[in-house]
PDB file of N, CA and C in Angstrom:
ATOM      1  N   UNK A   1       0.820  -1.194   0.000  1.00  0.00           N
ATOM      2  CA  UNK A   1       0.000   0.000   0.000  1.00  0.00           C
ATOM      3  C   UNK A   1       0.866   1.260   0.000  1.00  0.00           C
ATOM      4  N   UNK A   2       2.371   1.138   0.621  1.00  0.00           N
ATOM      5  CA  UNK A   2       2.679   2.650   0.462  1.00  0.00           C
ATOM      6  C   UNK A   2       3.278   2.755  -0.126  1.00  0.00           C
ATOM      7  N   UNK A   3       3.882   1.855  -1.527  1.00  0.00           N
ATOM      8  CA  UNK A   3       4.555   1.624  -2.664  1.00  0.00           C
ATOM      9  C   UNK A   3       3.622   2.192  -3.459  1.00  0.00           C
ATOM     10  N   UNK A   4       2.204   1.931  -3.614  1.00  0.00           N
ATOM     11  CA  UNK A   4       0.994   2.691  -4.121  1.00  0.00           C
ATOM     12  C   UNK A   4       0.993   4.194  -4.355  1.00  0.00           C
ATOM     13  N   UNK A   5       1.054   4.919  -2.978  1.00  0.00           N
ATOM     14  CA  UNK A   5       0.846   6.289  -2.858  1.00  0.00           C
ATOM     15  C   UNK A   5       2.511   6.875  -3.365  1.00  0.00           C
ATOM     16  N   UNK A   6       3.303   6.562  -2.908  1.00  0.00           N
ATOM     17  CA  UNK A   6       4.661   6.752  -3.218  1.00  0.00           C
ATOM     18  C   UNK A   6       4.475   6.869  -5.328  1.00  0.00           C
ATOM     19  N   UNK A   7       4.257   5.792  -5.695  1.00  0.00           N
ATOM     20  CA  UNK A   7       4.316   6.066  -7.398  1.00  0.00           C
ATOM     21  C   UNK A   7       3.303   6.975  -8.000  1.00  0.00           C
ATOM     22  N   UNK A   8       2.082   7.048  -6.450  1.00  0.00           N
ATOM     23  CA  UNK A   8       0.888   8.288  -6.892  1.00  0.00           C
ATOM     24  C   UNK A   8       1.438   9.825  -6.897  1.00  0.00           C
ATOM     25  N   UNK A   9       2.306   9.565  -5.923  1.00  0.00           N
ATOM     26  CA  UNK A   9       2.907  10.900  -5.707  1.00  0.00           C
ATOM     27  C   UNK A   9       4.732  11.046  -6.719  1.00  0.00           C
ATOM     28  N   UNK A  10       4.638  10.303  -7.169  1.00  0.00           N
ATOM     29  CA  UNK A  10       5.887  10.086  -8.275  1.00  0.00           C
ATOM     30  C   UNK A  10       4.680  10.777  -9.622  1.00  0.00           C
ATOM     31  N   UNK A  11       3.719  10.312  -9.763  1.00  0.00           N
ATOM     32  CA  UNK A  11       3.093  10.668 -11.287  1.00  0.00           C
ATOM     33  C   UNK A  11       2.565  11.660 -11.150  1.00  0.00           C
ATOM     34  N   UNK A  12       2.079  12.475 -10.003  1.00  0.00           N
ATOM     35  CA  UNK A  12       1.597  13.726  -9.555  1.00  0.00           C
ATOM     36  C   UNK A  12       3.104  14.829  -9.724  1.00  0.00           C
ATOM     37  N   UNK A  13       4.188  14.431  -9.192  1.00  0.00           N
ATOM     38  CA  UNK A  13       4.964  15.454  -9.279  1.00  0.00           C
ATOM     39  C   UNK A  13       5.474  15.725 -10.636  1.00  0.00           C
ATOM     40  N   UNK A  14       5.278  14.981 -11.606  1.00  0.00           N
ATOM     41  CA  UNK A  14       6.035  14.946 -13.372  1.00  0.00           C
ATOM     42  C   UNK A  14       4.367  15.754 -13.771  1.00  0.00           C
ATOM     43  N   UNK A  15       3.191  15.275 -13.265  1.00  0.00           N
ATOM     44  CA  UNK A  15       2.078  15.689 -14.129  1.00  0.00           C
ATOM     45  C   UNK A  15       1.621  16.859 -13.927  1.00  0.00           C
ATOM     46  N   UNK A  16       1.677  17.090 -12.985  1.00  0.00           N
ATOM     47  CA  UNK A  16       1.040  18.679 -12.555  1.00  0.00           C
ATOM     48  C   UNK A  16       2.248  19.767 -12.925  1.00  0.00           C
ATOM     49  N   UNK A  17       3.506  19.498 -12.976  1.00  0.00           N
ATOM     50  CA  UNK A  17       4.006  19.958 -13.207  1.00  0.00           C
ATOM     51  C   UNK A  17       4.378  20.712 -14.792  1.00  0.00           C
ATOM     52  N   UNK A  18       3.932  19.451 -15.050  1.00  0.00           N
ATOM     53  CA  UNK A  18       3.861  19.183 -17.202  1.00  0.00           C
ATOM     54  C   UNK A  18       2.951  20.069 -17.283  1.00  0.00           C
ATOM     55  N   UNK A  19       1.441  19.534 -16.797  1.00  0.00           N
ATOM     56  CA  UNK A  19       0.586  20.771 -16.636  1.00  0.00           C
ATOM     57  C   UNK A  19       0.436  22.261 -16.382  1.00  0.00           C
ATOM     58  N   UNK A  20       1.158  22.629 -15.584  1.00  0.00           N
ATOM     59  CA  UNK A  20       1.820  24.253 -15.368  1.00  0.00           C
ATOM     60  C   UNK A  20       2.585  24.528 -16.119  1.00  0.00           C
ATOM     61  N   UNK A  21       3.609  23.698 -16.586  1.00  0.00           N
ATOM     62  CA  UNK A  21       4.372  24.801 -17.629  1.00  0.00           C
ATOM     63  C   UNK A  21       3.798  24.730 -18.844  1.00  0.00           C
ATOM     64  N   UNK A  22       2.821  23.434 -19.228  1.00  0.00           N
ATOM     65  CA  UNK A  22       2.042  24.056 -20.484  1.00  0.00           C
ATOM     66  C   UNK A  22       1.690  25.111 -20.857  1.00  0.00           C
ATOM     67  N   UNK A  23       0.360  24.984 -19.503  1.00  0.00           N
ATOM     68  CA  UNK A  23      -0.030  26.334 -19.217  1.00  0.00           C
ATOM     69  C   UNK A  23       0.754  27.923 -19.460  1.00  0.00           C
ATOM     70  N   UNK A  24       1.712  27.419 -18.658  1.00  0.00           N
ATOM     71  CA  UNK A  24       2.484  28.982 -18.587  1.00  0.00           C
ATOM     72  C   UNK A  24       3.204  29.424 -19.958  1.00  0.00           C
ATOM     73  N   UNK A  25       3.716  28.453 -20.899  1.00  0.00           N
ATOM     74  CA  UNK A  25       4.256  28.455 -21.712  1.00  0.00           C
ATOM     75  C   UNK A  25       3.141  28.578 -22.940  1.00  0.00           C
ATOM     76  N   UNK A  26       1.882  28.351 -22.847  1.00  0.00           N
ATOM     77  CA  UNK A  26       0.978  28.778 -23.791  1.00  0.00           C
ATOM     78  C   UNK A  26       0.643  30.650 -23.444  1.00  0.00           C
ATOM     79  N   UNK A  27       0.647  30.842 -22.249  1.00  0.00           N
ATOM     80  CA  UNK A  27       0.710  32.036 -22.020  1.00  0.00           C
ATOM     81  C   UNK A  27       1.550  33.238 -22.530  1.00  0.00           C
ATOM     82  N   UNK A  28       3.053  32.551 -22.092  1.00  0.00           N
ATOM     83  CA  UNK A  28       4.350  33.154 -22.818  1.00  0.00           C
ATOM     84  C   UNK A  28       4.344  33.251 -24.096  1.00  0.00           C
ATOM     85  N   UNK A  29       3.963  31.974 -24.805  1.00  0.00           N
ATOM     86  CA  UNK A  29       4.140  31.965 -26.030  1.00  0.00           C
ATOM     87  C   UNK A  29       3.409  32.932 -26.855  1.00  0.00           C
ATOM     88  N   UNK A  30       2.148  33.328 -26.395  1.00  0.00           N
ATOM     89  CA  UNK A  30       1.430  34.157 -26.992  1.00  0.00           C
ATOM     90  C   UNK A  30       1.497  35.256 -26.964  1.00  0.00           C
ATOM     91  N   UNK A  31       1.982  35.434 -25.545  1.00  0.00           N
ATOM     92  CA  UNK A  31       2.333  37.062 -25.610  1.00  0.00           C
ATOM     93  C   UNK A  31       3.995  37.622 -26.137  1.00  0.00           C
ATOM     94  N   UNK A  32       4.247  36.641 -26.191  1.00  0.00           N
ATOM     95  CA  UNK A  32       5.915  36.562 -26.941  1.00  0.00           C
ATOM     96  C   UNK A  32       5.508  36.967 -28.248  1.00  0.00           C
ATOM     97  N   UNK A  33       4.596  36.193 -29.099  1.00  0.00           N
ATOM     98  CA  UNK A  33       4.453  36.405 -30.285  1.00  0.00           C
ATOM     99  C   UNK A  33       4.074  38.150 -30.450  1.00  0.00           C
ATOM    100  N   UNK A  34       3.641  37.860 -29.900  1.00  0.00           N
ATOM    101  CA  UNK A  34       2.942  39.684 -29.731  1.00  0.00           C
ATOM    102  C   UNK A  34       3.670  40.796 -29.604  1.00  0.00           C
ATOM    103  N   UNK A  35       4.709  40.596 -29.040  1.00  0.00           N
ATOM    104  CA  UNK A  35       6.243  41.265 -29.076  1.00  0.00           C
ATOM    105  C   UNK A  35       6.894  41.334 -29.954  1.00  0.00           C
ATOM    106  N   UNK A  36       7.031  40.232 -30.339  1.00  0.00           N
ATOM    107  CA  UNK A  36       7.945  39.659 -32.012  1.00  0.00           C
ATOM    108  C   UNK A  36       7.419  40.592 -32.605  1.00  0.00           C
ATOM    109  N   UNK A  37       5.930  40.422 -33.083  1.00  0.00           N
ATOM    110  CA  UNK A  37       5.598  41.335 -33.972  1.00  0.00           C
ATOM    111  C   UNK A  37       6.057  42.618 -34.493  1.00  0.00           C
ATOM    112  N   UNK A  38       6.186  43.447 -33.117  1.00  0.00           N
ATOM    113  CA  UNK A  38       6.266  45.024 -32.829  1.00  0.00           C
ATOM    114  C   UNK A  38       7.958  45.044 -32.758  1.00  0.00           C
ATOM    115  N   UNK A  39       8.300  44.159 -31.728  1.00  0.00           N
ATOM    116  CA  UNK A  39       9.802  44.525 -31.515  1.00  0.00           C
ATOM    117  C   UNK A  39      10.633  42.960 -31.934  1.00  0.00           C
ATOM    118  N   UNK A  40      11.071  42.841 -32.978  1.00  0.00           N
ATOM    119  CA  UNK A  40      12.191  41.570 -33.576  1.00  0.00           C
ATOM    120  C   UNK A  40      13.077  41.894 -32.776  1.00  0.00           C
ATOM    121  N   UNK A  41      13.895  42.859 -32.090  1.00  0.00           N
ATOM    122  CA  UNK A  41      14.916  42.842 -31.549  1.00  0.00           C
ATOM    123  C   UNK A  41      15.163  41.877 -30.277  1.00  0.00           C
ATOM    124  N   UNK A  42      13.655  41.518 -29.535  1.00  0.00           N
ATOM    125  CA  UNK A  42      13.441  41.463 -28.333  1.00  0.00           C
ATOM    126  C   UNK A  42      13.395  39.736 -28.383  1.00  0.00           C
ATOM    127  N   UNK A  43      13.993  38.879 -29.813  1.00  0.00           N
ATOM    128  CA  UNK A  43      13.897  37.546 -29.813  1.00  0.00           C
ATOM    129  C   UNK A  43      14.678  37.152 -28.489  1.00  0.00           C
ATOM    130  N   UNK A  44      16.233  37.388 -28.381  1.00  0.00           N
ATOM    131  CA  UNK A  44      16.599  36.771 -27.225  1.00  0.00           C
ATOM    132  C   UNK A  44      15.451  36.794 -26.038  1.00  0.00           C
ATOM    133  N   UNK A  45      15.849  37.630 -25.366  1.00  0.00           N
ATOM    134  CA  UNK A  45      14.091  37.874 -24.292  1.00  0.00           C
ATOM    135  C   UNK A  45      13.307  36.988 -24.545  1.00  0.00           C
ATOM    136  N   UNK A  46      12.788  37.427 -25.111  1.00  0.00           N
ATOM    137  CA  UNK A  46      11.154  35.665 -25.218  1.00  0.00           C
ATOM    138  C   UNK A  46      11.697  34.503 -24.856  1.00  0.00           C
ATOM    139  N   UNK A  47      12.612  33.871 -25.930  1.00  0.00           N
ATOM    140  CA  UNK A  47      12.908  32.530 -25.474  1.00  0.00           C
ATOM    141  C   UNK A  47      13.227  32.397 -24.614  1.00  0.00           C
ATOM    142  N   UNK A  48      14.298  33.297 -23.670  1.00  0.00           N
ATOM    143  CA  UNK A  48      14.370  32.848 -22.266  1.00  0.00           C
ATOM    144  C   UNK A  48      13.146  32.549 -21.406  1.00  0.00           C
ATOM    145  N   UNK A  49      12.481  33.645 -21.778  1.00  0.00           N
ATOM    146  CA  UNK A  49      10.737  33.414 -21.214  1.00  0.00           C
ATOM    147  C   UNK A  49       9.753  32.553 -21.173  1.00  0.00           C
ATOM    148  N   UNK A  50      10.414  31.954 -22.573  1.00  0.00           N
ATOM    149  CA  UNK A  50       9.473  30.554 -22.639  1.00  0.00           C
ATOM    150  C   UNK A  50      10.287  29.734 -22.213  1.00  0.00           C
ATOM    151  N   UNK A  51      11.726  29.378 -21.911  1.00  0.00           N
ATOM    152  CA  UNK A  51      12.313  28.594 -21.445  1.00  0.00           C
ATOM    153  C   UNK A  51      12.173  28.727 -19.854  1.00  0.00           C
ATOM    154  N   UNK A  52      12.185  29.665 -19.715  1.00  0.00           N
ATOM    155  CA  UNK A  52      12.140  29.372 -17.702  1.00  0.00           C
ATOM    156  C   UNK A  52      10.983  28.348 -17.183  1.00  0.00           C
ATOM    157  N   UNK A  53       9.938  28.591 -17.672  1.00  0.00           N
ATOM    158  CA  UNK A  53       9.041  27.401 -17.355  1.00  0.00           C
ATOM    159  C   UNK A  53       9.431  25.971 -16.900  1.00  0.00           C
ATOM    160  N   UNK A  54      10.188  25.429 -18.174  1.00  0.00           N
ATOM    161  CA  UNK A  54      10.654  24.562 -18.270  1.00  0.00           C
ATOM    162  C   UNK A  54      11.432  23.564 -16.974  1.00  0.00           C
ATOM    163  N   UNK A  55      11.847  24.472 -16.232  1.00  0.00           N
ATOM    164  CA  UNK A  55      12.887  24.473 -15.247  1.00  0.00           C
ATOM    165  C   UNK A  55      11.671  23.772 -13.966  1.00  0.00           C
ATOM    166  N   UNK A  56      10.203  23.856 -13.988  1.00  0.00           N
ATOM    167  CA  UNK A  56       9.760  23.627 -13.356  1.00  0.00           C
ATOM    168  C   UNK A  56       9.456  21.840 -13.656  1.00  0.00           C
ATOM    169  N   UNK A  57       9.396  21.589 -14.642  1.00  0.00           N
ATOM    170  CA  UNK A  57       9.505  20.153 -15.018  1.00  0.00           C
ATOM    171  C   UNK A  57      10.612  19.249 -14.973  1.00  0.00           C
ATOM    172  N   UNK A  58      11.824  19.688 -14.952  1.00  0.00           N
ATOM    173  CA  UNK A  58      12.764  19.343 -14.587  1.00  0.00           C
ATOM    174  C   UNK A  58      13.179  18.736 -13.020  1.00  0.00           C
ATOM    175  N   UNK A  59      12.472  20.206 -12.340  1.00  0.00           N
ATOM    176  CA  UNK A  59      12.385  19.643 -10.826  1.00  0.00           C
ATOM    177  C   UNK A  59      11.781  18.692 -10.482  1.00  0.00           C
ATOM    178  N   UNK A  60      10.490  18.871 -10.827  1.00  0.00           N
ATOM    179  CA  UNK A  60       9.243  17.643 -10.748  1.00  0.00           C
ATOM    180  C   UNK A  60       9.457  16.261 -10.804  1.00  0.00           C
ATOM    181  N   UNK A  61      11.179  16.282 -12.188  1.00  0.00           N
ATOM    182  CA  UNK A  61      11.359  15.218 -12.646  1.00  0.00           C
ATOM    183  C   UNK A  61      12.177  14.905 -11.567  1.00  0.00           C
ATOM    184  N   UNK A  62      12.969  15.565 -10.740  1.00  0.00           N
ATOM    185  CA  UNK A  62      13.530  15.119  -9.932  1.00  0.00           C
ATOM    186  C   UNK A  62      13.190  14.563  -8.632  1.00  0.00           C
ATOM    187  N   UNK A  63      11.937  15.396  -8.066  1.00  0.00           N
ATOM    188  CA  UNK A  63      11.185  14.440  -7.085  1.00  0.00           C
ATOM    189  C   UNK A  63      10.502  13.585  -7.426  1.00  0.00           C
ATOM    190  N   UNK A  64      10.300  13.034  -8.368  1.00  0.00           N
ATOM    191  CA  UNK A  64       9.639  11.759  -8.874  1.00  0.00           C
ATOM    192  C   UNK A  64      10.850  10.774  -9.099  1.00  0.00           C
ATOM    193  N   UNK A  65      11.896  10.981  -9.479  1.00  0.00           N
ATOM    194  CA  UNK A  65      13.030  10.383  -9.571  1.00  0.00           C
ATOM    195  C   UNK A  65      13.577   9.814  -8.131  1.00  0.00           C
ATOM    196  N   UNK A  66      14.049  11.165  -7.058  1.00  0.00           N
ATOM    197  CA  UNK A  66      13.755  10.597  -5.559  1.00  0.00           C
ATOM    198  C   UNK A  66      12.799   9.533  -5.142  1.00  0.00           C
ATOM    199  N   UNK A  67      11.837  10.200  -5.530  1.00  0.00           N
ATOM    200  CA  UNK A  67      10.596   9.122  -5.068  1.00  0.00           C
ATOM    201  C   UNK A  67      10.320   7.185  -5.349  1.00  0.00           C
ATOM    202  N   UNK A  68      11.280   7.641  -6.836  1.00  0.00           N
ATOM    203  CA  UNK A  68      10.934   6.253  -7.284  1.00  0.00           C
ATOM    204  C   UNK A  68      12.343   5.681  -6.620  1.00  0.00           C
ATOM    205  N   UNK A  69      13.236   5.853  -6.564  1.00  0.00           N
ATOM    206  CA  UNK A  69      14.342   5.838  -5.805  1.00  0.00           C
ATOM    207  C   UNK A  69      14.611   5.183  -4.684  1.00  0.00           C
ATOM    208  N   UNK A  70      13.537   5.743  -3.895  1.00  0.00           N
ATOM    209  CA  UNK A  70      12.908   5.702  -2.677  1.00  0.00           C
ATOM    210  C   UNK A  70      12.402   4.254  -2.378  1.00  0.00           C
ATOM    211  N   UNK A  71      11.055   3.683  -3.443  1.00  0.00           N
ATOM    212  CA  UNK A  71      10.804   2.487  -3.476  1.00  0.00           C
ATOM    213  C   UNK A  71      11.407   1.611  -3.752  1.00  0.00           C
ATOM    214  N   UNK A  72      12.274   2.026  -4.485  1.00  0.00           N
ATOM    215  CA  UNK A  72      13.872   1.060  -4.712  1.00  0.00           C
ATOM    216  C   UNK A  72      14.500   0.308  -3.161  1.00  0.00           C
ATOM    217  N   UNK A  73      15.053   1.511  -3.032  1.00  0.00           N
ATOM    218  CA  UNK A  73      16.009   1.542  -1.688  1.00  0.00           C
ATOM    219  C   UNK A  73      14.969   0.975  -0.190  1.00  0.00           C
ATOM    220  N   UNK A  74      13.935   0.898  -0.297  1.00  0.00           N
ATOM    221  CA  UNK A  74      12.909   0.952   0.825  1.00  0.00           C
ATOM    222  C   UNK A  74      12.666  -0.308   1.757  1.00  0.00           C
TER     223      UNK A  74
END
């Protein structure tokens, strides 16, 4: 049973996470474009913008990685 909640909370930390930076990155992306438009200069800028998101899935991946880790070692 707590091998259960442990891989629930392994697929919760990759998914919700995937989920937010979608989110945020559909956000960015759009208003990035919207910039582009007016100001081309401002390409560097955006992509960092849409890249920071990213950084949140990465983590996610890492407490799910702990986690599964975890049931390993347990």
């Amino acid at each position: 049973m707590n091998i259960m909640w442990i891989a629930i909370g392994a697929a919760a930390a990759i998914g919700l996470t995937a989920l937010a930076t979608a989110w945020a990155q559909s956000r960015i992306g759009a208003a990035g474009a919207a910039v582009l438009a007016e100001k081309p200069e401002l390409a560097g800028t955006v992509i960092i913008l849409v890249a920071i998101p990213e950084t949140m899935v990465i983590l996610g991946f890492i407490v799910a990685l702990s986690l599964i880790l975890r049931i390993g070692g347990g």
